[in-house]
Protein backbone atom coordinates (compact mmCIF):
# COMPACT_ATOMS: atom_id res chain seq x y z
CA UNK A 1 0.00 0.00 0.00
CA UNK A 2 2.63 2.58 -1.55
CA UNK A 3 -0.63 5.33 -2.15
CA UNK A 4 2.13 8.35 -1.72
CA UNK A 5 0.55 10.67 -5.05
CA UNK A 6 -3.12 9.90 -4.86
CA UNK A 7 -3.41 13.58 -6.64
CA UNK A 8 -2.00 14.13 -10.57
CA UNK A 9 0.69 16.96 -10.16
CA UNK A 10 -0.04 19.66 -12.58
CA UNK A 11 3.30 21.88 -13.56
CA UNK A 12 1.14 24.69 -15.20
CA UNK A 13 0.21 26.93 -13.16
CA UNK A 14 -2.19 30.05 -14.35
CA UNK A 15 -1.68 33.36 -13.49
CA UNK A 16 -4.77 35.30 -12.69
CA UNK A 17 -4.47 39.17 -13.99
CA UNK A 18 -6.72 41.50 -12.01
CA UNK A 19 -9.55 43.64 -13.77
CA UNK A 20 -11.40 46.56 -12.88
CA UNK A 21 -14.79 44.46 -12.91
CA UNK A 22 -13.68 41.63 -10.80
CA UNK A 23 -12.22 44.09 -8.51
CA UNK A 24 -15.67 45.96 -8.45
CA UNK A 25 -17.19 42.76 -8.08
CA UNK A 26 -15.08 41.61 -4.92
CA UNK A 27 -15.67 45.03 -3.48
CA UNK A 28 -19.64 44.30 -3.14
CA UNK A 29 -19.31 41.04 -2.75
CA UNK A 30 -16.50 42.13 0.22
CA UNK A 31 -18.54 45.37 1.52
CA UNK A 32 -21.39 43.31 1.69
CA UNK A 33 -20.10 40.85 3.96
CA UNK A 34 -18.34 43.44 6.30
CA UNK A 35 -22.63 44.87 6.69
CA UNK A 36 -24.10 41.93 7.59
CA UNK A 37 -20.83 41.20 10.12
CA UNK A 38 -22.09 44.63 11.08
CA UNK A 39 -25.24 44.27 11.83
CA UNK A 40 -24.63 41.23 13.01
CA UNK A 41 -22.42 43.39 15.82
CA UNK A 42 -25.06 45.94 16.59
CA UNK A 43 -27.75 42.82 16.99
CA UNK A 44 -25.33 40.99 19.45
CA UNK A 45 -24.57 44.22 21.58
CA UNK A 46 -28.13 45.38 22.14
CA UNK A 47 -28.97 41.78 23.33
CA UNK A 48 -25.97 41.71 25.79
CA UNK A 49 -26.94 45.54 26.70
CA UNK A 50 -30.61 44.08 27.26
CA UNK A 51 -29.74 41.63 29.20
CA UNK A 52 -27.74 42.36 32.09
CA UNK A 53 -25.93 39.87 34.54
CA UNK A 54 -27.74 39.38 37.70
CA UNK A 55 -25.28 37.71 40.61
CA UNK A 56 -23.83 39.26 42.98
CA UNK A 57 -20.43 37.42 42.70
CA UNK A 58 -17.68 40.25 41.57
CA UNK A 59 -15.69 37.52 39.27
CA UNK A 60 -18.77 36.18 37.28
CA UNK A 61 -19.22 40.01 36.66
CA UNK A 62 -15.73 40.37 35.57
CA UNK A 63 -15.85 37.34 33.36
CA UNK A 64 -18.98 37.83 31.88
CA UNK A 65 -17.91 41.56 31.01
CA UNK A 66 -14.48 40.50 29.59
CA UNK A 67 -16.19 37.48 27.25
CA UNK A 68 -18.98 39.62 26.10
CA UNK A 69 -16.45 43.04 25.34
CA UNK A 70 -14.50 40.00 23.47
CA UNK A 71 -17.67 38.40 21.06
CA UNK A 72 -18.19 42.16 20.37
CA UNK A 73 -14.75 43.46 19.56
CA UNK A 74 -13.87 40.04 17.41
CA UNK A 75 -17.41 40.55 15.39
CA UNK A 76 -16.32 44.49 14.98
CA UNK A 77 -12.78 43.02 13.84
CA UNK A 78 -13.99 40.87 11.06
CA UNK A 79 -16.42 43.47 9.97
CA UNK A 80 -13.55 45.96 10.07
CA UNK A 81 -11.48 44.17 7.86
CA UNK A 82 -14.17 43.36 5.50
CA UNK A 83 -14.54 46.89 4.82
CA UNK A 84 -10.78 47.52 4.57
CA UNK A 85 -10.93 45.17 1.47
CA UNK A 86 -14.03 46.34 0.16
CA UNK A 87 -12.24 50.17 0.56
CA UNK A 88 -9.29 48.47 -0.94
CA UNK A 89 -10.12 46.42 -4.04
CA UNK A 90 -12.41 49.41 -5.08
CA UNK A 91 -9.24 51.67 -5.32
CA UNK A 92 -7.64 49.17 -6.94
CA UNK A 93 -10.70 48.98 -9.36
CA UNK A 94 -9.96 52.42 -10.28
CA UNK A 95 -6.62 52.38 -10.38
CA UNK A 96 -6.70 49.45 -12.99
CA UNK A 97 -9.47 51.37 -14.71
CA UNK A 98 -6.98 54.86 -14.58
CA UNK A 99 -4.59 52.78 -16.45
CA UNK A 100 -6.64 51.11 -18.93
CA UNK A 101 -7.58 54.44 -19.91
CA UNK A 102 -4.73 56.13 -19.90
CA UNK A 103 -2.94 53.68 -22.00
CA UNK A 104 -5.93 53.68 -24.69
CA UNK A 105 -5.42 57.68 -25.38
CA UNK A 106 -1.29 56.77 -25.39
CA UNK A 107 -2.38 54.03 -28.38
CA UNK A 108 -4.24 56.62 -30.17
CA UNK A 109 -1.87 59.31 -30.37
């Protein structure tokens, strides 16, 4: 039972050129993503600001403050960084676009 390359090695590999419309495209698809993580956020604080923690044991306060300020601030993290890209691969849209552009009225002249 010698089963070392179950998976065909391919030595071609393709590279993948950007363009302004799937850079466009990954920003909504990106900036879409970082609103729902958003309001995904905003629903999970107002529940944890709804419902408060009732003992009277100063730890389980302390605990339950520092796990729900975590679930918060890693939601707002991802959302954060979906918007980045979204902010990101919409510049780089344009900047593609710019170029495209620019080099067209080069060509003609």
């Amino acid at each position: 039972m010698n089963d070392q390359n179950l998976t065909p090695q391919t030595d071609a590999k393709e590279q993948v050129t950007a363009s302004p419309l799937r850079c466009f495209t990954g920003a909504v698809i990106s900036g879409g993503m970082g609103f729902a993580v958003y309001s995904l956020m905003i629903a999970i604080a107002t529940n944890f600001a709804t419902k408060p923690v009732h003992s009277i044991n100063p730890l389980v306060v302390k605990i339950s403050s520092a796990v729900r300020t975590l679930v918060v601030g890693v939601v707002a993290l991802g959302s954060g960084i979906f918007s980045i890209v979204a902010i990101g691969l919409l510049a780089l849209g344009v900047q593609l676009l710019v170029q495209q552009l620019t080099k067209q009225k080069s060509s003609e002249n």
